[in-house]
C-alpha atoms as a PDB file:
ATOM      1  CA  UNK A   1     -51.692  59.135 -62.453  1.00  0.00           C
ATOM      2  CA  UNK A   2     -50.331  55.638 -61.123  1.00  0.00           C
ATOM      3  CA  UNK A   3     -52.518  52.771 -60.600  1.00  0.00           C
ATOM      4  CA  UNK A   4     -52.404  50.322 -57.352  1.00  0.00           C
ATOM      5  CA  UNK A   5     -49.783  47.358 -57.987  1.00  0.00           C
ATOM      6  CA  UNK A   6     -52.414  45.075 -57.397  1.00  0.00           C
ATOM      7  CA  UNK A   7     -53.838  46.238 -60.951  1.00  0.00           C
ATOM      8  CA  UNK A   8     -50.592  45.343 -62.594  1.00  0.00           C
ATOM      9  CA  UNK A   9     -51.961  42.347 -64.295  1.00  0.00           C
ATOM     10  CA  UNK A  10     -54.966  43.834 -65.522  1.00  0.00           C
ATOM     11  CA  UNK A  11     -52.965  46.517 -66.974  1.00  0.00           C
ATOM     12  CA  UNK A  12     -50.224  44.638 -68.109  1.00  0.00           C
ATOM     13  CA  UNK A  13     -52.827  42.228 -70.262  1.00  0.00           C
ATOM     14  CA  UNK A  14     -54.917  45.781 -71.502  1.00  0.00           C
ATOM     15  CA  UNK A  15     -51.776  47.570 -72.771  1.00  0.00           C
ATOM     16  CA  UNK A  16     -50.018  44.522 -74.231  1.00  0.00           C
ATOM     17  CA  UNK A  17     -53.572  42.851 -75.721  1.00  0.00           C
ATOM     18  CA  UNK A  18     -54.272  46.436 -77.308  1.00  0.00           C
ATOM     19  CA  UNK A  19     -50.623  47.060 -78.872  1.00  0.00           C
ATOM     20  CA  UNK A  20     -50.739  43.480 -80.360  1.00  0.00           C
ATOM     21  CA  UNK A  21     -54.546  44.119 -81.963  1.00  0.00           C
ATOM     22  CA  UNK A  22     -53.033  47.432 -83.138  1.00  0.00           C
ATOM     23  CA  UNK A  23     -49.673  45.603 -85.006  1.00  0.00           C
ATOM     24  CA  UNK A  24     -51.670  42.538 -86.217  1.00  0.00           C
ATOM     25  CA  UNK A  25     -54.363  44.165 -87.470  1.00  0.00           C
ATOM     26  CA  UNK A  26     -52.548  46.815 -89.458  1.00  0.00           C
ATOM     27  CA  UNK A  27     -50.460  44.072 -90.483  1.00  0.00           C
ATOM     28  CA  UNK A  28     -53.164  41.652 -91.809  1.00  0.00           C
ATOM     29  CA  UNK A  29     -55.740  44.625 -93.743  1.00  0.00           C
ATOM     30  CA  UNK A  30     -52.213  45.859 -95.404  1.00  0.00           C
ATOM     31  CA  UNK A  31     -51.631  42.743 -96.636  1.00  0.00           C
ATOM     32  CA  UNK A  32     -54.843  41.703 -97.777  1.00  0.00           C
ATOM     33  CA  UNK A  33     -56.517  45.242 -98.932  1.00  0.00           C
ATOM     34  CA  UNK A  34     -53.294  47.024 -99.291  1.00  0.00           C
ATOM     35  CA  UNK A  35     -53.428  50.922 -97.872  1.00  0.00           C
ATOM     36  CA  UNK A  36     -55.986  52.879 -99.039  1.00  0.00           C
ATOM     37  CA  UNK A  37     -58.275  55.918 -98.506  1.00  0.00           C
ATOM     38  CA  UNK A  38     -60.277  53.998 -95.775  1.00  0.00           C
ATOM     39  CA  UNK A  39     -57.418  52.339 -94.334  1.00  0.00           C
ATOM     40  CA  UNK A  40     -57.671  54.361 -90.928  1.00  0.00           C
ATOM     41  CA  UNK A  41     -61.498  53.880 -90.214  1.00  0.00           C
ATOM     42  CA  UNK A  42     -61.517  50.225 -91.533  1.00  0.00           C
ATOM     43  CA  UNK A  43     -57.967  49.837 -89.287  1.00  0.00           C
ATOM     44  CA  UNK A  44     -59.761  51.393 -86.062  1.00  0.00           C
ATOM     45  CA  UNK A  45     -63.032  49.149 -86.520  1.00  0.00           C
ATOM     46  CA  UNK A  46     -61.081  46.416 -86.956  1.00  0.00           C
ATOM     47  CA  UNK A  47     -59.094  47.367 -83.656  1.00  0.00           C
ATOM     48  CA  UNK A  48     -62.180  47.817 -82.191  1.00  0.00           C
ATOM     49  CA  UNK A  49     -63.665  44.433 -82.636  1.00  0.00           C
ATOM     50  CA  UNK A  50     -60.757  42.188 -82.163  1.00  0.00           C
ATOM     51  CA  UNK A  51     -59.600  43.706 -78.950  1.00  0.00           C
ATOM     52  CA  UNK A  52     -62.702  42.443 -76.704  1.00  0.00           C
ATOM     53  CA  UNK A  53     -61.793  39.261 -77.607  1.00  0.00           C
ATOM     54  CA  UNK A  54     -57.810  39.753 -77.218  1.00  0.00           C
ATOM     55  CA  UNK A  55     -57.943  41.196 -74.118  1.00  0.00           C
ATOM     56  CA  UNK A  56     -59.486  38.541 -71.650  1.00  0.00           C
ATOM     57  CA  UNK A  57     -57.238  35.841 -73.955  1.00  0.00           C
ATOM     58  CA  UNK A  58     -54.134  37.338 -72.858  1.00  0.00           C
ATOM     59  CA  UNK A  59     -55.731  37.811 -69.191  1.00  0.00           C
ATOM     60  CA  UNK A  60     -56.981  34.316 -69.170  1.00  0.00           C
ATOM     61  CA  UNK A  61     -53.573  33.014 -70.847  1.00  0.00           C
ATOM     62  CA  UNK A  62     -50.759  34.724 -69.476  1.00  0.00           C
ATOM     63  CA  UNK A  63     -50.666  33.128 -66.485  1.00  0.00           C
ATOM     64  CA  UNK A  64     -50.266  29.916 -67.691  1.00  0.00           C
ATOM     65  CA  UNK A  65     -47.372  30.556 -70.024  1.00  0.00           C
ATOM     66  CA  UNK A  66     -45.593  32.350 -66.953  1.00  0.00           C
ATOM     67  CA  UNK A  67     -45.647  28.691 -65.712  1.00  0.00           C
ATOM     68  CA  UNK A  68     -44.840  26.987 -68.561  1.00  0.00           C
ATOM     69  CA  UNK A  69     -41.579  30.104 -69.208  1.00  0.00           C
ATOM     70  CA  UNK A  70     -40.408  29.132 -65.666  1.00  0.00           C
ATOM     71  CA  UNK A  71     -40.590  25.254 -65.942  1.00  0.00           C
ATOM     72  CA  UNK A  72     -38.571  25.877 -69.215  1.00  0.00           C
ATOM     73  CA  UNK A  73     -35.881  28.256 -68.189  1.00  0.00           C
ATOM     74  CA  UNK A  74     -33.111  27.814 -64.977  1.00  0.00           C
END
């Protein structure tokens, strides 16, 4: 199923905010708790509440640092 191009943005910001919550947050409980038995479930909550906030950030910011890329490169 494809989605209207006007969506791109929105879709762009949900798929790229949820793959960085997904790396980050692996990354930071791994490093702090180490892996164990409740890695997964304490992995997905974590996912789960840091997204929501991720989400309209990179909505809110990525236009701006489109800007600031172009003034920056030829």
């Amino acid at each position: 199923m494809k989605m209207p191009a006007r969506y791109a943005p929105i879709l762009f910001g949900a798929l790229l905010s949820a793959i960085m919550v997904a790396i980050v947050s692996a990354f930071v409980l791994a490093s702090s708790q180490g892996i164990h038995a409740g890695f997964p479930a304490q992995w997905a909550r974590s996912c789960m509440t840091t997204w929501p906030v991720a989400f309209p950030t990179v909505l809110l910011v990525a236009p701006w640092v489109r800007r600031v890329v172009g003034r920056m490169t030829a």
